[in-house]
PDB file of N, CA and C in Angstrom:
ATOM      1  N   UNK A   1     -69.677 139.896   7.464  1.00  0.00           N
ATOM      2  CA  UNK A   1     -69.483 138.620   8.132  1.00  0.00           C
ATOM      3  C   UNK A   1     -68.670 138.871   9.408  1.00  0.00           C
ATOM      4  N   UNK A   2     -69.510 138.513  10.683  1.00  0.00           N
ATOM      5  CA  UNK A   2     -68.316 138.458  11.728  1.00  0.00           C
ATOM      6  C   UNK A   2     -67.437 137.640  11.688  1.00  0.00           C
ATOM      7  N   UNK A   3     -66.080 138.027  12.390  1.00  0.00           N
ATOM      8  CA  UNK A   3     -64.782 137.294  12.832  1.00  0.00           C
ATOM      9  C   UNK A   3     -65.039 135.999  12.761  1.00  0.00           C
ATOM     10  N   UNK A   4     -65.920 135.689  14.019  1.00  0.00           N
ATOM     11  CA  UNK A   4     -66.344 134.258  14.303  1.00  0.00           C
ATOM     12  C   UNK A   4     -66.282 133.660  12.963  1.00  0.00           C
ATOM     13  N   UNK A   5     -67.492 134.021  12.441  1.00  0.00           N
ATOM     14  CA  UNK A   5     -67.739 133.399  11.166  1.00  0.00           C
ATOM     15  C   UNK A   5     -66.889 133.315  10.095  1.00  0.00           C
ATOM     16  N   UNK A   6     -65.998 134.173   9.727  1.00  0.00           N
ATOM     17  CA  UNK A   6     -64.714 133.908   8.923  1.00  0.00           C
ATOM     18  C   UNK A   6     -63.755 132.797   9.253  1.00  0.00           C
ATOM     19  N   UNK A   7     -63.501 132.353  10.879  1.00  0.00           N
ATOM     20  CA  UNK A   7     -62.685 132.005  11.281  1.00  0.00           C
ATOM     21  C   UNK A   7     -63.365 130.320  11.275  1.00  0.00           C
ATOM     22  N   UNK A   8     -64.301 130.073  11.361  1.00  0.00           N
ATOM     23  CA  UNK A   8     -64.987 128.989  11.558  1.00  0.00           C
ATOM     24  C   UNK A   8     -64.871 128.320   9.804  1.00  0.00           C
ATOM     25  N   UNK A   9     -65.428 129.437   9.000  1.00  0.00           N
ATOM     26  CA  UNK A   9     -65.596 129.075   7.313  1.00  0.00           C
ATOM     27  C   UNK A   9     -64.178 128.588   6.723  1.00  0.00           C
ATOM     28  N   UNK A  10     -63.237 129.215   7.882  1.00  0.00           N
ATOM     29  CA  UNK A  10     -61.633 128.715   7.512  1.00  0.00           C
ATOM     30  C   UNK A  10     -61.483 127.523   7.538  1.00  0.00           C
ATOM     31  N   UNK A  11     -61.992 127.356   8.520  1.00  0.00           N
ATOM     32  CA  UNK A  11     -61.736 125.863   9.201  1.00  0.00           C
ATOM     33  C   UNK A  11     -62.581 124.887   8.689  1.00  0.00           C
ATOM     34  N   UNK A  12     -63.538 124.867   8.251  1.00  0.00           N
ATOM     35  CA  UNK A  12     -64.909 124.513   7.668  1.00  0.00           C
ATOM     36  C   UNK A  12     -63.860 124.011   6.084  1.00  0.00           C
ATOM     37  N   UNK A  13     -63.372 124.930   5.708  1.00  0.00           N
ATOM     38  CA  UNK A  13     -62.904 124.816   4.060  1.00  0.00           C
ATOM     39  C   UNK A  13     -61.648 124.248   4.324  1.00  0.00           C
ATOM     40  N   UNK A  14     -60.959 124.170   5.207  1.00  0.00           N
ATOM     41  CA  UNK A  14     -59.890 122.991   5.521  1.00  0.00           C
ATOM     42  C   UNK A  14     -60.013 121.478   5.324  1.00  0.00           C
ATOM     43  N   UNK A  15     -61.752 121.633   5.924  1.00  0.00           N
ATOM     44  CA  UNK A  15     -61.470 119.779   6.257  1.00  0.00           C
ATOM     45  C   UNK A  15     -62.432 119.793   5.016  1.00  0.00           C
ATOM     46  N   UNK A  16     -63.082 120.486   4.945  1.00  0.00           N
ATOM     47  CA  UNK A  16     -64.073 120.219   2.974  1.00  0.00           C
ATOM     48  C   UNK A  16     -63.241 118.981   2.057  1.00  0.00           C
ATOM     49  N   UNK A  17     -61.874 118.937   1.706  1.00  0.00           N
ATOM     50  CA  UNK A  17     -61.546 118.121   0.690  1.00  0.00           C
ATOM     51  C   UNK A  17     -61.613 116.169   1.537  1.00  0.00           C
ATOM     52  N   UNK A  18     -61.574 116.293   3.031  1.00  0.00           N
ATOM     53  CA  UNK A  18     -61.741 114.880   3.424  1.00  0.00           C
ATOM     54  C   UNK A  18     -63.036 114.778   3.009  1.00  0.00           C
ATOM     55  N   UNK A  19     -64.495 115.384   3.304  1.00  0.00           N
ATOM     56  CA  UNK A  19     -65.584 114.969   3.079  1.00  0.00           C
ATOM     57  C   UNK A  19     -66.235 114.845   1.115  1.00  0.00           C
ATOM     58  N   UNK A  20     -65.349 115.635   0.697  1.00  0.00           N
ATOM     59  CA  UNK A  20     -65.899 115.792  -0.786  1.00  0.00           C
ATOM     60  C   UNK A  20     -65.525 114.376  -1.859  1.00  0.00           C
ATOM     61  N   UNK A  21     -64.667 113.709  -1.441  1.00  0.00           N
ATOM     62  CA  UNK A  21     -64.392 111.981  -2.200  1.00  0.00           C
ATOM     63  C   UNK A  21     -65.520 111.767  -2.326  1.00  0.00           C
ATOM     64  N   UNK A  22     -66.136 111.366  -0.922  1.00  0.00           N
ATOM     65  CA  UNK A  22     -67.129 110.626  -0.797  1.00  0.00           C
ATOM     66  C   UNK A  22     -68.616 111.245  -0.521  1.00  0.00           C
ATOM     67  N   UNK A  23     -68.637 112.107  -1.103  1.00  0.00           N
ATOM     68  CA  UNK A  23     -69.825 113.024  -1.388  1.00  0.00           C
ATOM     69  C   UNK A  23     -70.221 113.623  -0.806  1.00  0.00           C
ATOM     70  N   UNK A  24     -69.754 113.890   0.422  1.00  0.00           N
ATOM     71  CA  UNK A  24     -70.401 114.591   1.502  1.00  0.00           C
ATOM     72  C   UNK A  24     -70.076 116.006   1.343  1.00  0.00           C
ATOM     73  N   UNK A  25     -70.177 116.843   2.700  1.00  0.00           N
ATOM     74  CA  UNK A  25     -69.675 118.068   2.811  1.00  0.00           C
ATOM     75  C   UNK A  25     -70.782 118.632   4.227  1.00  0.00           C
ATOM     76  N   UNK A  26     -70.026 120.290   4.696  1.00  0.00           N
ATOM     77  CA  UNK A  26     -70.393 120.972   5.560  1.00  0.00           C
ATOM     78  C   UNK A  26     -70.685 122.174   5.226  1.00  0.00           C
ATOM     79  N   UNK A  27     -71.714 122.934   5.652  1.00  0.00           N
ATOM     80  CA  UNK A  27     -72.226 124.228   5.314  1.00  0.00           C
ATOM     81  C   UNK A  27     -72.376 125.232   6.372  1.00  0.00           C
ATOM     82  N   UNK A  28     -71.678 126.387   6.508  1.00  0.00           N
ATOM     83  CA  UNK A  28     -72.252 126.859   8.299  1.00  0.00           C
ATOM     84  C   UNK A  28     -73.355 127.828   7.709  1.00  0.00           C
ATOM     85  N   UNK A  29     -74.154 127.453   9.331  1.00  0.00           N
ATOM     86  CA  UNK A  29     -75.500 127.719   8.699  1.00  0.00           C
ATOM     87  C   UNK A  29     -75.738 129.157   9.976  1.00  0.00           C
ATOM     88  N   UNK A  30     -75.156 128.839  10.800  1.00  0.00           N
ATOM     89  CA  UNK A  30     -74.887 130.027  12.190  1.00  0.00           C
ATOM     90  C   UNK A  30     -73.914 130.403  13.047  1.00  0.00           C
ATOM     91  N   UNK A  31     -73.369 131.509  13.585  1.00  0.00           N
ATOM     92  CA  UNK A  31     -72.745 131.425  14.709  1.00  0.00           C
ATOM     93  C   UNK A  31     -73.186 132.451  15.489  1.00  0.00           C
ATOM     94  N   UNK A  32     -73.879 131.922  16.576  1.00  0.00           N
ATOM     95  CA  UNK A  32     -74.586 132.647  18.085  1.00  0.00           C
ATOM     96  C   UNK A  32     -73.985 132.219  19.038  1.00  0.00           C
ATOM     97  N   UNK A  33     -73.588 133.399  20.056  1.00  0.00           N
ATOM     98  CA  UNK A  33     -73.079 133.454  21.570  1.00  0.00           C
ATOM     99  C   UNK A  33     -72.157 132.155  21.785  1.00  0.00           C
ATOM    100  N   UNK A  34     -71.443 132.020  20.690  1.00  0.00           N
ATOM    101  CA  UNK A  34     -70.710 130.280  20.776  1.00  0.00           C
ATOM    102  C   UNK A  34     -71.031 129.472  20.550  1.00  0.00           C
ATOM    103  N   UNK A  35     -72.521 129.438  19.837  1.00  0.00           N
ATOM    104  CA  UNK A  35     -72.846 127.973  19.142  1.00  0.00           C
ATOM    105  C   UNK A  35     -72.510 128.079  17.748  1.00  0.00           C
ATOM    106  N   UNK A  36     -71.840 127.196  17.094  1.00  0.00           N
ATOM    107  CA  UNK A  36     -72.055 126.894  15.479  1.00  0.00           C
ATOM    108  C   UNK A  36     -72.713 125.932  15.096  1.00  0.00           C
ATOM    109  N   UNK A  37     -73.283 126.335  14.209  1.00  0.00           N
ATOM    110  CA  UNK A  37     -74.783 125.189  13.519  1.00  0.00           C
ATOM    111  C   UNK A  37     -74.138 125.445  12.217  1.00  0.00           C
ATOM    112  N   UNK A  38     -74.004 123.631  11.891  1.00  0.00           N
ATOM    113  CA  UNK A  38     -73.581 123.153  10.607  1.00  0.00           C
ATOM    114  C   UNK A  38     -74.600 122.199   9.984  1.00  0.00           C
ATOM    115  N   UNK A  39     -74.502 122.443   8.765  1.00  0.00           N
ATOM    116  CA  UNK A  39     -75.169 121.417   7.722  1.00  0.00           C
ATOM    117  C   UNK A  39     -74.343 120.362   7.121  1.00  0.00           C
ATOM    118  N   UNK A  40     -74.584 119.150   7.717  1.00  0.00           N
ATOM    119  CA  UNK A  40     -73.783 118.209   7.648  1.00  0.00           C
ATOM    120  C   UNK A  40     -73.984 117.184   6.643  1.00  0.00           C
ATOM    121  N   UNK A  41     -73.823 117.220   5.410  1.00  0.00           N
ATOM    122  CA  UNK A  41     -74.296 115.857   4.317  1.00  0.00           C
ATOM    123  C   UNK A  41     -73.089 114.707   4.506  1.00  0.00           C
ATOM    124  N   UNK A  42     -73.949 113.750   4.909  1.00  0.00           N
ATOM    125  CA  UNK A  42     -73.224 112.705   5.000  1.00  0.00           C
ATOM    126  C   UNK A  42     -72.793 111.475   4.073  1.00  0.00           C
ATOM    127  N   UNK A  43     -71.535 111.624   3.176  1.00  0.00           N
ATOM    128  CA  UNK A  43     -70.909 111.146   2.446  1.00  0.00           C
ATOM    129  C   UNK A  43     -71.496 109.600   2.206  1.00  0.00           C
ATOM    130  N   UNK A  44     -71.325 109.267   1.014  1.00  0.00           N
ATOM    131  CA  UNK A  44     -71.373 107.919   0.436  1.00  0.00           C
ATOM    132  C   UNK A  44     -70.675 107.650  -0.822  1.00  0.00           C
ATOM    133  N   UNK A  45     -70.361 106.222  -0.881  1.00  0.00           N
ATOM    134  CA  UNK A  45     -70.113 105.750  -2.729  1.00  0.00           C
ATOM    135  C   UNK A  45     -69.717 104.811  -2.442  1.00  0.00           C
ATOM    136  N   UNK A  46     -69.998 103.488  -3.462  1.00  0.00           N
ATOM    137  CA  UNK A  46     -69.804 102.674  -3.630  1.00  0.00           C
ATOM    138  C   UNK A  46     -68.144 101.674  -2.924  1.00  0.00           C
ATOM    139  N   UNK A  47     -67.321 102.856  -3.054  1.00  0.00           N
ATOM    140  CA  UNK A  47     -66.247 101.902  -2.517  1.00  0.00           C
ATOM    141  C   UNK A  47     -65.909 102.874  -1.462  1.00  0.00           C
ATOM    142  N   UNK A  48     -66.543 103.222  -0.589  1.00  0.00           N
ATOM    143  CA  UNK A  48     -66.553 103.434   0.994  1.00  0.00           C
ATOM    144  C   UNK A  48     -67.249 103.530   1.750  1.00  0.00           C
ATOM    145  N   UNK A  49     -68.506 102.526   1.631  1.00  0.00           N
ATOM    146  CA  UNK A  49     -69.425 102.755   2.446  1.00  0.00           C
ATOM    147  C   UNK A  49     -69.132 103.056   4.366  1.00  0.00           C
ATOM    148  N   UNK A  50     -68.355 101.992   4.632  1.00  0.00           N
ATOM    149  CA  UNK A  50     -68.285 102.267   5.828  1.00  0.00           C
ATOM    150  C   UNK A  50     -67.115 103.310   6.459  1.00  0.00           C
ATOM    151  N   UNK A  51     -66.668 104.415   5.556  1.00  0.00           N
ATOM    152  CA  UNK A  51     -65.854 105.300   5.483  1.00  0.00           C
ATOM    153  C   UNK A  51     -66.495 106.453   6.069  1.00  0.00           C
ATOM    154  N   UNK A  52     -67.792 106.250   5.787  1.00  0.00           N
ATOM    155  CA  UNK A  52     -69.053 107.611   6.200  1.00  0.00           C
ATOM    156  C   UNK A  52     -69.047 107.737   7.846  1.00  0.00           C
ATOM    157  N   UNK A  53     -68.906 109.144   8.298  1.00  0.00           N
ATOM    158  CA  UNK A  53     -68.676 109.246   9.471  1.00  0.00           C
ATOM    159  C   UNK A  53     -70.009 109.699   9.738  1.00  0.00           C
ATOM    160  N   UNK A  54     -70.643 109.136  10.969  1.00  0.00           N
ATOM    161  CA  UNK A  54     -71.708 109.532  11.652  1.00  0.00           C
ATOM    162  C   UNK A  54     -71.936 110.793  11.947  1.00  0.00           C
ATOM    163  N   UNK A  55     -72.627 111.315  12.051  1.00  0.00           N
ATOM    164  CA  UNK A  55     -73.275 112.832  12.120  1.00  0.00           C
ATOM    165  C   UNK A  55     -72.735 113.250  14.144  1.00  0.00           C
ATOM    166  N   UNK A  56     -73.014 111.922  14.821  1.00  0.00           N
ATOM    167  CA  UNK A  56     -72.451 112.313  16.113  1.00  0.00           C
ATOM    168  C   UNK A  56     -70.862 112.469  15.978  1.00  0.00           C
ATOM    169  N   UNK A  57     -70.567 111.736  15.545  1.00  0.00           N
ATOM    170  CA  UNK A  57     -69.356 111.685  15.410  1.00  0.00           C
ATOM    171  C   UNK A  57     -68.832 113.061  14.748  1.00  0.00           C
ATOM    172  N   UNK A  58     -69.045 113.102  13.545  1.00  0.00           N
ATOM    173  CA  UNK A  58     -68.632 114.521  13.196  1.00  0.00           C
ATOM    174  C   UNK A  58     -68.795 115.771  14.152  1.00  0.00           C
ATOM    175  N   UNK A  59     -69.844 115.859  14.719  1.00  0.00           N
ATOM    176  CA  UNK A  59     -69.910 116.616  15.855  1.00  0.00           C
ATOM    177  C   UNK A  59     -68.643 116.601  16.852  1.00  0.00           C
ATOM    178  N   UNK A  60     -68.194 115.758  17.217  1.00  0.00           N
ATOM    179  CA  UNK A  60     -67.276 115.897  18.080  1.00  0.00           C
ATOM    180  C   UNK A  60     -66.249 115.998  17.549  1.00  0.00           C
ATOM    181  N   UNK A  61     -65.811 115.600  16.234  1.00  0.00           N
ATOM    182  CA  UNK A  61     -64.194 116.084  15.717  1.00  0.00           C
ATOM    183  C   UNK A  61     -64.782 117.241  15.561  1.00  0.00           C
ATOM    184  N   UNK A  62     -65.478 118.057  14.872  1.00  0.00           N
ATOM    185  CA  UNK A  62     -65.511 119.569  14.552  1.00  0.00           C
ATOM    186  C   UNK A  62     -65.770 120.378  15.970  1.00  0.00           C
ATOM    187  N   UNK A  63     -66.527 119.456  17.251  1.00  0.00           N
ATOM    188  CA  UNK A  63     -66.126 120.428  18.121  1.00  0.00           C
ATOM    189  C   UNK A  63     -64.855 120.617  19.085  1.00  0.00           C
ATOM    190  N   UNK A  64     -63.764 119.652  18.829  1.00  0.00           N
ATOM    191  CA  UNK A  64     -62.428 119.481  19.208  1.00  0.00           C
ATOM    192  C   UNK A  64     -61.831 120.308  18.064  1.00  0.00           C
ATOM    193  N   UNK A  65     -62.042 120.560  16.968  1.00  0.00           N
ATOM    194  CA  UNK A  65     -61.479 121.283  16.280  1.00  0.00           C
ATOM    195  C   UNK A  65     -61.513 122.655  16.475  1.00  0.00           C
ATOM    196  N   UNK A  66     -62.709 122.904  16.638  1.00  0.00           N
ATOM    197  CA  UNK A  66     -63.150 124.665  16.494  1.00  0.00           C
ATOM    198  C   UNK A  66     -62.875 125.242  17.711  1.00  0.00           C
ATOM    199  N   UNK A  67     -63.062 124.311  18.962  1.00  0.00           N
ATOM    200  CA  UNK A  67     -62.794 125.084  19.913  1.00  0.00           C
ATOM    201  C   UNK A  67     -61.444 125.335  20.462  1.00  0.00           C
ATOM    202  N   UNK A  68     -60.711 124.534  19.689  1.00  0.00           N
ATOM    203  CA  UNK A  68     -59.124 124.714  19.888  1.00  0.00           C
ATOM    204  C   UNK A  68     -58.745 125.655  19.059  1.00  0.00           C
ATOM    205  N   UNK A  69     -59.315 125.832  18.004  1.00  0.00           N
ATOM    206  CA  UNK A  69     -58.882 126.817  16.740  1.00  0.00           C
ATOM    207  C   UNK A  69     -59.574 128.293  17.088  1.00  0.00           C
ATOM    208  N   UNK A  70     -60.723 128.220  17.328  1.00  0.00           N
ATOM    209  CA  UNK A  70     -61.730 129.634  17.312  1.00  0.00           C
ATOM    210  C   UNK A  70     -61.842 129.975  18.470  1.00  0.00           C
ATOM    211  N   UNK A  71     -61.347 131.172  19.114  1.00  0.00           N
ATOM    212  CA  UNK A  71     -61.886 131.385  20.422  1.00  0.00           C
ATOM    213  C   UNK A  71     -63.337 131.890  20.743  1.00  0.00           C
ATOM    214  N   UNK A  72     -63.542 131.249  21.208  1.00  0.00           N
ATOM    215  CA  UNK A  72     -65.324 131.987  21.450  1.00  0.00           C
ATOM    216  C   UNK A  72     -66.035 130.270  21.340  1.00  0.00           C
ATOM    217  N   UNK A  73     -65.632 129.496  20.561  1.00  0.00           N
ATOM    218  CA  UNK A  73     -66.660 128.084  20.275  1.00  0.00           C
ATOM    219  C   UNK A  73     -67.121 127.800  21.628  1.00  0.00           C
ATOM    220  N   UNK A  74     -67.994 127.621  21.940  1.00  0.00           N
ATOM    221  CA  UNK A  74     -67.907 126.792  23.054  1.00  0.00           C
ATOM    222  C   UNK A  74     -68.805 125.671  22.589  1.00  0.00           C
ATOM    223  N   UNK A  75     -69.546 125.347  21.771  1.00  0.00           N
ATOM    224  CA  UNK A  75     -70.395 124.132  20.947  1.00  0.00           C
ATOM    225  C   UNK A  75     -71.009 124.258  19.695  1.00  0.00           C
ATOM    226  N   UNK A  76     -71.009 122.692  19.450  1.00  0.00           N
ATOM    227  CA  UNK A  76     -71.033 122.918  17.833  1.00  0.00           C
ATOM    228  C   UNK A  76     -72.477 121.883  17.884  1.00  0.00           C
ATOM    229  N   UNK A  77     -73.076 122.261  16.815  1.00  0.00           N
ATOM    230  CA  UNK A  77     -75.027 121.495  16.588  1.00  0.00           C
ATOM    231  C   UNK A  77     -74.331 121.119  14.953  1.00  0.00           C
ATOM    232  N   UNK A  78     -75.015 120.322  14.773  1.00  0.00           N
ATOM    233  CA  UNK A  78     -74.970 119.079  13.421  1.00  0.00           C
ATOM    234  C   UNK A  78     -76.283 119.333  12.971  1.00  0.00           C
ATOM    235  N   UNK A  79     -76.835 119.626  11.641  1.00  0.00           N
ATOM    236  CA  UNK A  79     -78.253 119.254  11.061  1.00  0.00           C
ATOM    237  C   UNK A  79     -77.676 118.673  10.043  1.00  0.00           C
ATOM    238  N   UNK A  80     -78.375 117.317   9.909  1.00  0.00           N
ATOM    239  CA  UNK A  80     -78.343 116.551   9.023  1.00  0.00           C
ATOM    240  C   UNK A  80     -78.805 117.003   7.609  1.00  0.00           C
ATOM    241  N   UNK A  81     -78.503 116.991   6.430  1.00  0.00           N
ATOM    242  CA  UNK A  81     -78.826 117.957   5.214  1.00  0.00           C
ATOM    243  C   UNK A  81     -79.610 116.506   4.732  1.00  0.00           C
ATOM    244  N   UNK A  82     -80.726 116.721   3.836  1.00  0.00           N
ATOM    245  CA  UNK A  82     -81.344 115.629   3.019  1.00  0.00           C
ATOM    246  C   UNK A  82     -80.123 115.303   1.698  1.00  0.00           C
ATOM    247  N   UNK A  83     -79.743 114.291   1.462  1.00  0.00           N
ATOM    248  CA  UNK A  83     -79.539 113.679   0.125  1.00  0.00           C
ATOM    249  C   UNK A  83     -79.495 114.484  -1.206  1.00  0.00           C
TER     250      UNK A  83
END
């Protein structure tokens, strides 16, 4: 596993316990020349529906995150995971 990728999976398994309440979670699926591509399941349950953060949205906290944390990020891609 490269650096990158250790350093990203760090960070990745940091914010894991906000998304796991509500069912969600993140998977890294790549890291090329500064892009990270994540698999993004987007959380639900009954008593938070509107708690679920948008897939754009997540994009931009994880790319304010990573690129302050990881040197090399320079952008982060979202794939939406099926259900």
């Amino acid at each position: 596993m490269a650096l990158m990728d250790l350093l990203v999976t760090r960070v990745l398994d940091e914010i894991r316990p906000m998304l796991t309440p509500e069912g969600g979670g993140v998977d890294l699926l790549s890291c090329q020349d500064g892009v990270v591509r994540v698999s993004y399941l987007k959380g639900h349950n009954d008593e938070c529906v509107e708690c679920v953060m948008p897939a754009e949205d997540f994009r931009l906290y994880l790319t304010d995150l990573l690129t302050e944390r990881v040197t090399g990020v320079v952008a982060v891609e979202v794939v939406e995971a099926a259900a």
